[in-house]
N, C-alpha and C. Protein backbone atom coordinates (compact mmCIF):
# COMPACT_ATOMS: atom_id res chain seq x y z
N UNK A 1 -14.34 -6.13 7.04
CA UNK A 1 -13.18 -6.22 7.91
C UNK A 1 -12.00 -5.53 7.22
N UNK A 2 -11.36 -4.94 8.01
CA UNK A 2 -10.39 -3.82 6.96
C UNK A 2 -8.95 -4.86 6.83
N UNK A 3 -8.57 -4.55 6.10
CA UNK A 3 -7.10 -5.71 6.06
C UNK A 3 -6.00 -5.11 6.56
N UNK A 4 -4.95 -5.95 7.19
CA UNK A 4 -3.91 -5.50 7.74
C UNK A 4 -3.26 -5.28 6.88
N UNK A 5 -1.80 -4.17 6.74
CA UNK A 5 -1.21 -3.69 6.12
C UNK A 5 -0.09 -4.44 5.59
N UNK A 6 0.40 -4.70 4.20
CA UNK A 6 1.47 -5.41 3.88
C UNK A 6 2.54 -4.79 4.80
N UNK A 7 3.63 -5.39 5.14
CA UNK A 7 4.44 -4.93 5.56
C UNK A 7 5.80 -5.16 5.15
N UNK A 8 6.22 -3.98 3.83
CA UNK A 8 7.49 -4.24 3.12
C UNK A 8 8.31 -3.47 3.34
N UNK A 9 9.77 -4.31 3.37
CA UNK A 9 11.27 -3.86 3.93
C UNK A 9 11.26 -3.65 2.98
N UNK A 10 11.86 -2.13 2.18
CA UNK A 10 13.02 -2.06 1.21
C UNK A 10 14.74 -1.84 1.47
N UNK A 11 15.40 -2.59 1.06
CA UNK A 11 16.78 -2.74 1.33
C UNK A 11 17.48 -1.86 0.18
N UNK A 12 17.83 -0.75 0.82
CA UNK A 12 18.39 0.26 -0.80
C UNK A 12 19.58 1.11 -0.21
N UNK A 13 19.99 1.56 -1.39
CA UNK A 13 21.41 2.44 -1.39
C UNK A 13 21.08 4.18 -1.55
N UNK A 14 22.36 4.65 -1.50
CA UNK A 14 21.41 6.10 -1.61
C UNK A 14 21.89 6.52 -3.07
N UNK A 15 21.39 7.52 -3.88
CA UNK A 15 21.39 7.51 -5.46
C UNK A 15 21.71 6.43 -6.50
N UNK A 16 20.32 5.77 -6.35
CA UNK A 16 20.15 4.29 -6.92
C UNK A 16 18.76 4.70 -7.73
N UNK A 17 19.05 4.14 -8.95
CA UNK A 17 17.57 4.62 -9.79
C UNK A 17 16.98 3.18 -10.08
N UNK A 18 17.43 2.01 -9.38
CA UNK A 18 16.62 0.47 -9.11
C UNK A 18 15.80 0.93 -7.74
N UNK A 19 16.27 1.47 -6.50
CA UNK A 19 15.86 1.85 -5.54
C UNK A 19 14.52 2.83 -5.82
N UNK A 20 14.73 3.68 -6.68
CA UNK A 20 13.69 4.49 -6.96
C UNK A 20 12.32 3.75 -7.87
N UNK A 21 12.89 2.92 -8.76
CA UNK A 21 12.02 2.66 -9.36
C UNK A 21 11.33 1.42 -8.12
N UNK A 22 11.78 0.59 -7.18
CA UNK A 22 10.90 -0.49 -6.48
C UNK A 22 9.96 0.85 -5.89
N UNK A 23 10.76 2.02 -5.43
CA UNK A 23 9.65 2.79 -4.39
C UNK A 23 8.64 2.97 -5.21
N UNK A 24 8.25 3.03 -6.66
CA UNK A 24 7.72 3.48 -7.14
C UNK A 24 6.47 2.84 -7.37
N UNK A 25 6.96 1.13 -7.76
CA UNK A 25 6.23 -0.63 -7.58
C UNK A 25 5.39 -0.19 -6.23
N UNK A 26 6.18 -0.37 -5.31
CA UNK A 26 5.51 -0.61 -3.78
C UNK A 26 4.80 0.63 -3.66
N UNK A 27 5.10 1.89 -4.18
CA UNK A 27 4.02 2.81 -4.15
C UNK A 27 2.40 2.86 -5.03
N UNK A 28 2.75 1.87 -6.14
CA UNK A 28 1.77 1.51 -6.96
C UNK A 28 0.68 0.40 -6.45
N UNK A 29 1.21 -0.41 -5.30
CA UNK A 29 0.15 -1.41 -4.95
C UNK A 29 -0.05 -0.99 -3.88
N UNK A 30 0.45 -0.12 -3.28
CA UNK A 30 -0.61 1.00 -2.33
C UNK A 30 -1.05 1.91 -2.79
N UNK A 31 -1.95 1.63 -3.50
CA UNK A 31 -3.27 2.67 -4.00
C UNK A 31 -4.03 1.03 -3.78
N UNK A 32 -3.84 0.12 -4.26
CA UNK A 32 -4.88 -0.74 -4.04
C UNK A 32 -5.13 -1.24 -2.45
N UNK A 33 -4.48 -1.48 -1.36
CA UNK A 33 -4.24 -2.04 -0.35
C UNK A 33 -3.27 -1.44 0.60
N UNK A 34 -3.28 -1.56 2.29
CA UNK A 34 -2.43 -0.58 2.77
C UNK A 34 -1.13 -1.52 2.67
N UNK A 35 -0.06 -0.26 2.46
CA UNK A 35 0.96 -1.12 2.60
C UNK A 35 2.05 0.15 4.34
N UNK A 36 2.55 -1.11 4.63
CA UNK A 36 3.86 -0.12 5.57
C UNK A 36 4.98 -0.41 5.08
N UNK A 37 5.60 0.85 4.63
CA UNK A 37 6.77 0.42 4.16
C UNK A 37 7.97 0.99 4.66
N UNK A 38 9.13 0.15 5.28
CA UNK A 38 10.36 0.62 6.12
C UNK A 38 11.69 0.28 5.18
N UNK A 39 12.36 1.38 5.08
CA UNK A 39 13.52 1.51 4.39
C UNK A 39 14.31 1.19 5.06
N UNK A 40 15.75 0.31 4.59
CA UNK A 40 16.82 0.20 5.31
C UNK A 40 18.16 -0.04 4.72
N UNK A 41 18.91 1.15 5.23
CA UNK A 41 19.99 1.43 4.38
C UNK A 41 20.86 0.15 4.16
N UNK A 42 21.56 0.56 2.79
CA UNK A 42 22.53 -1.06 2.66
C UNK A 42 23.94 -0.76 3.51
N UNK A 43 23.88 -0.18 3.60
CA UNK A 43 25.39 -0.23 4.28
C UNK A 43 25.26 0.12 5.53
N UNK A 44 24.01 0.00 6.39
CA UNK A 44 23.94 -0.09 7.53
C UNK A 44 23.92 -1.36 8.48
N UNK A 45 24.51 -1.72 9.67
CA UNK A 45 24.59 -3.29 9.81
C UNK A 45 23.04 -4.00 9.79
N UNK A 46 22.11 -3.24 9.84
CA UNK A 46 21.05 -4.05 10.09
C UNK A 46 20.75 -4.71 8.19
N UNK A 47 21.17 -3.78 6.96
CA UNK A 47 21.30 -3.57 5.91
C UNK A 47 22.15 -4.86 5.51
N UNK A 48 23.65 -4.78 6.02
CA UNK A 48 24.23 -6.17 6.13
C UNK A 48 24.05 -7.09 6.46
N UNK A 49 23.37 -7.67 7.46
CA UNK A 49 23.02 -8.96 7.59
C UNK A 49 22.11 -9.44 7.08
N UNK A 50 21.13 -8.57 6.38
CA UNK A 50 20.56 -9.04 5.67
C UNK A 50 21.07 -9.61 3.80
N UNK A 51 21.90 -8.55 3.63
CA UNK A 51 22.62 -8.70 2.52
C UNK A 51 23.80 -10.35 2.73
N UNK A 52 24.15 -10.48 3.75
CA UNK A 52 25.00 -11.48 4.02
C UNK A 52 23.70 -12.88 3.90
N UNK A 53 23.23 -12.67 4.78
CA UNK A 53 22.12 -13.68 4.97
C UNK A 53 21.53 -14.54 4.30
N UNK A 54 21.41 -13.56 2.85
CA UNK A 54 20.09 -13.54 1.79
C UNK A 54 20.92 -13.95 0.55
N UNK A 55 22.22 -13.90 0.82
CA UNK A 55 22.99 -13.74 -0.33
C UNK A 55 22.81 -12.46 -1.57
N UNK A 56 22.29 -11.42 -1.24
CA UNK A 56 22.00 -10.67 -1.85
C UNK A 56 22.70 -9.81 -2.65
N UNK A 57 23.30 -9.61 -3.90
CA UNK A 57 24.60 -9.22 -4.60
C UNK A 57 24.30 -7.16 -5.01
N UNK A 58 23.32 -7.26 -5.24
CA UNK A 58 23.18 -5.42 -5.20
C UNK A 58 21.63 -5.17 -5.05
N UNK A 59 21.64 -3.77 -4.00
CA UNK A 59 20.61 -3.32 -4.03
C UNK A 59 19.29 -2.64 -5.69
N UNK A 60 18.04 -2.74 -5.11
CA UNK A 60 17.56 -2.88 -3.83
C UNK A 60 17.20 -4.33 -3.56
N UNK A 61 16.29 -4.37 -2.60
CA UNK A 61 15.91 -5.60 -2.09
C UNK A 61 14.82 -5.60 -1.35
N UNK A 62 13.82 -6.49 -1.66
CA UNK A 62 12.47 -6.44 -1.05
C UNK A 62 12.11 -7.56 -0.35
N UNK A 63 11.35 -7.22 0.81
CA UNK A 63 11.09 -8.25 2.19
C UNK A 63 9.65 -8.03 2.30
N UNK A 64 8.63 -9.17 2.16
CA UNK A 64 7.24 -8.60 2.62
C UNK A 64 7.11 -9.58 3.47
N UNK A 65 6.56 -9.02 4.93
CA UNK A 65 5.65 -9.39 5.82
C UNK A 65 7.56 -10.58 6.34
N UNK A 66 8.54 -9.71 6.09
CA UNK A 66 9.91 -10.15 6.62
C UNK A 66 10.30 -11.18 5.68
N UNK A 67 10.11 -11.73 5.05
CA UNK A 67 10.62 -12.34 4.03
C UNK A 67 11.17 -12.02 2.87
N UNK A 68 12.55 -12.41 2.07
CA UNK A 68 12.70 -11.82 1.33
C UNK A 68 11.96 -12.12 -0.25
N UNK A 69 11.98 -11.39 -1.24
CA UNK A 69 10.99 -11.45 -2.37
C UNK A 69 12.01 -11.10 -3.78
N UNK A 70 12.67 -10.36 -3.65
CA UNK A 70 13.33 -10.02 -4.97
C UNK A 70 14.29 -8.84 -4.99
N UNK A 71 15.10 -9.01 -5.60
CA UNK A 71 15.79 -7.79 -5.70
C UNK A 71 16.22 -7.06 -7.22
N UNK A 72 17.27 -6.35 -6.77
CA UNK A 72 17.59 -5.37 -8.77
C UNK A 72 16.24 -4.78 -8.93
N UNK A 73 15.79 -4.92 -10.24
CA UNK A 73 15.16 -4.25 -10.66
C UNK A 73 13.81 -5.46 -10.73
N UNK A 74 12.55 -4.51 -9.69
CA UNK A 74 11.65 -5.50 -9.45
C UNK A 74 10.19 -5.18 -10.72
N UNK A 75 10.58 -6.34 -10.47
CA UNK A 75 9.15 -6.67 -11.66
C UNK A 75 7.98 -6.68 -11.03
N UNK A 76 6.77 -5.35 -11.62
CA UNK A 76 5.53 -5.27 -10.89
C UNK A 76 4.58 -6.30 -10.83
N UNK A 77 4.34 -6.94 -11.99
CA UNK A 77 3.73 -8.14 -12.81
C UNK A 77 4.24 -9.67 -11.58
N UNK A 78 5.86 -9.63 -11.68
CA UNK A 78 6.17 -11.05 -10.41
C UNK A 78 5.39 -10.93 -9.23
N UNK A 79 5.85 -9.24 -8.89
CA UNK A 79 5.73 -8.76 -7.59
C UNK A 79 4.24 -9.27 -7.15
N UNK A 80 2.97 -8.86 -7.80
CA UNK A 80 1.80 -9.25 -8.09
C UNK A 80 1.54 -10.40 -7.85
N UNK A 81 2.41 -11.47 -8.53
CA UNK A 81 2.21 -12.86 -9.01
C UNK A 81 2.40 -13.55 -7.78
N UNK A 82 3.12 -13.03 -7.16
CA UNK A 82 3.57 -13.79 -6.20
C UNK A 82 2.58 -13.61 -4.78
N UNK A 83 2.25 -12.00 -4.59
CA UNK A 83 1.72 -11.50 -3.55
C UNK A 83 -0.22 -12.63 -4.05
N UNK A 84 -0.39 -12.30 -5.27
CA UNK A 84 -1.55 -13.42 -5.26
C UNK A 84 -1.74 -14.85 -5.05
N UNK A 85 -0.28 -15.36 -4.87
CA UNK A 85 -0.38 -17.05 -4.54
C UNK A 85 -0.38 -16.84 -3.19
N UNK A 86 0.31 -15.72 -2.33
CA UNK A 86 0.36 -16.37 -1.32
C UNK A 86 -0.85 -15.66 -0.67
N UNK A 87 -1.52 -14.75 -0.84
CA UNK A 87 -2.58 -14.31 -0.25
C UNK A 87 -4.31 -15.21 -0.92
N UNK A 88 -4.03 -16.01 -1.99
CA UNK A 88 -5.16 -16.73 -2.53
C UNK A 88 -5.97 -15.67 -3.16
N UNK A 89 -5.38 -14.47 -3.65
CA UNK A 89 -6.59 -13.47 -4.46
C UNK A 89 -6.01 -13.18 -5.60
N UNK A 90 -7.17 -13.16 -6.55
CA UNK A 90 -6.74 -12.84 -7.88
C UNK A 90 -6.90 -11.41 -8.16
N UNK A 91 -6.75 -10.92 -7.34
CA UNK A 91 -7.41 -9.28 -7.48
C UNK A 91 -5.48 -8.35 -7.66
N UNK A 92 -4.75 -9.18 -7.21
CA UNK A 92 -3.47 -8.41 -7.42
C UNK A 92 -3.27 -8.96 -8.85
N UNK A 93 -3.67 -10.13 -9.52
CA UNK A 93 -2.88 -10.19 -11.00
C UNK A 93 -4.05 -9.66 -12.03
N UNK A 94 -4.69 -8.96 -11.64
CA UNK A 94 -5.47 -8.40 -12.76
C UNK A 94 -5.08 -6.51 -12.68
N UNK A 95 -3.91 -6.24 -13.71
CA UNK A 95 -3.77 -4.70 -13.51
C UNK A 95 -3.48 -3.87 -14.54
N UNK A 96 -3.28 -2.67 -14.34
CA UNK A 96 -2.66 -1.95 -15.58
C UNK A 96 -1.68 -0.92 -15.32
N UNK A 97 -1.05 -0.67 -16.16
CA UNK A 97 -0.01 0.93 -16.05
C UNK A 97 -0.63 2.02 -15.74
N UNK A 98 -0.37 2.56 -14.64
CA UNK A 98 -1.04 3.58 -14.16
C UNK A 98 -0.38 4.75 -15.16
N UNK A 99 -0.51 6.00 -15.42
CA UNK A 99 0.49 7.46 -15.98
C UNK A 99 1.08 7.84 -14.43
């Protein structure tokens, strides 16, 4: 059965090198699994209410499957940690540094 696609919001600014590095996270756990991933500017209102909402103090900011998950500078290892409790697989906390 093929699995449905994570589906992660990134909440980012434009020349942000935290922004670059989550694209980089969320680009790394799609090689293992599909992910969809929708960008949304911070200073756009849809950007703001989420920032208001969430209490969120600086980009970026990550939402999977609409929820929020973490922001600043995201940790691949949490990111993992977390996506394996709530999916019940241990297959996201077993990984390595890709080059």
């Amino acid at each position: 059965m093929a699995r449905l696609p994570l589906k992660v919001t990134l909440l980012t600014l434009h020349d942000c090198h935290l922004c670059d590095h989550a694209r980089d996270v969320i680009s790394r756990l799609g090689r293992e699994r599909p992910v969809a991933m929708e960008e949304i500017a911070w200073d756009s209102p849809e950007g703001q209410r989420l920032v208001q909402r969430d209490g969120i103090p600086f980009a970026p900011a990550v939402y999977i499957d609409g929820g929020f998950v973490a922001y600043g500078r995201i940790s691949e290892g949490a990111l993992r940690r977390r996506l394996g409790k709530r999916e019940g697989a241990r297959r996201w906390l077993h990984w390595h540094r890709l080059p």
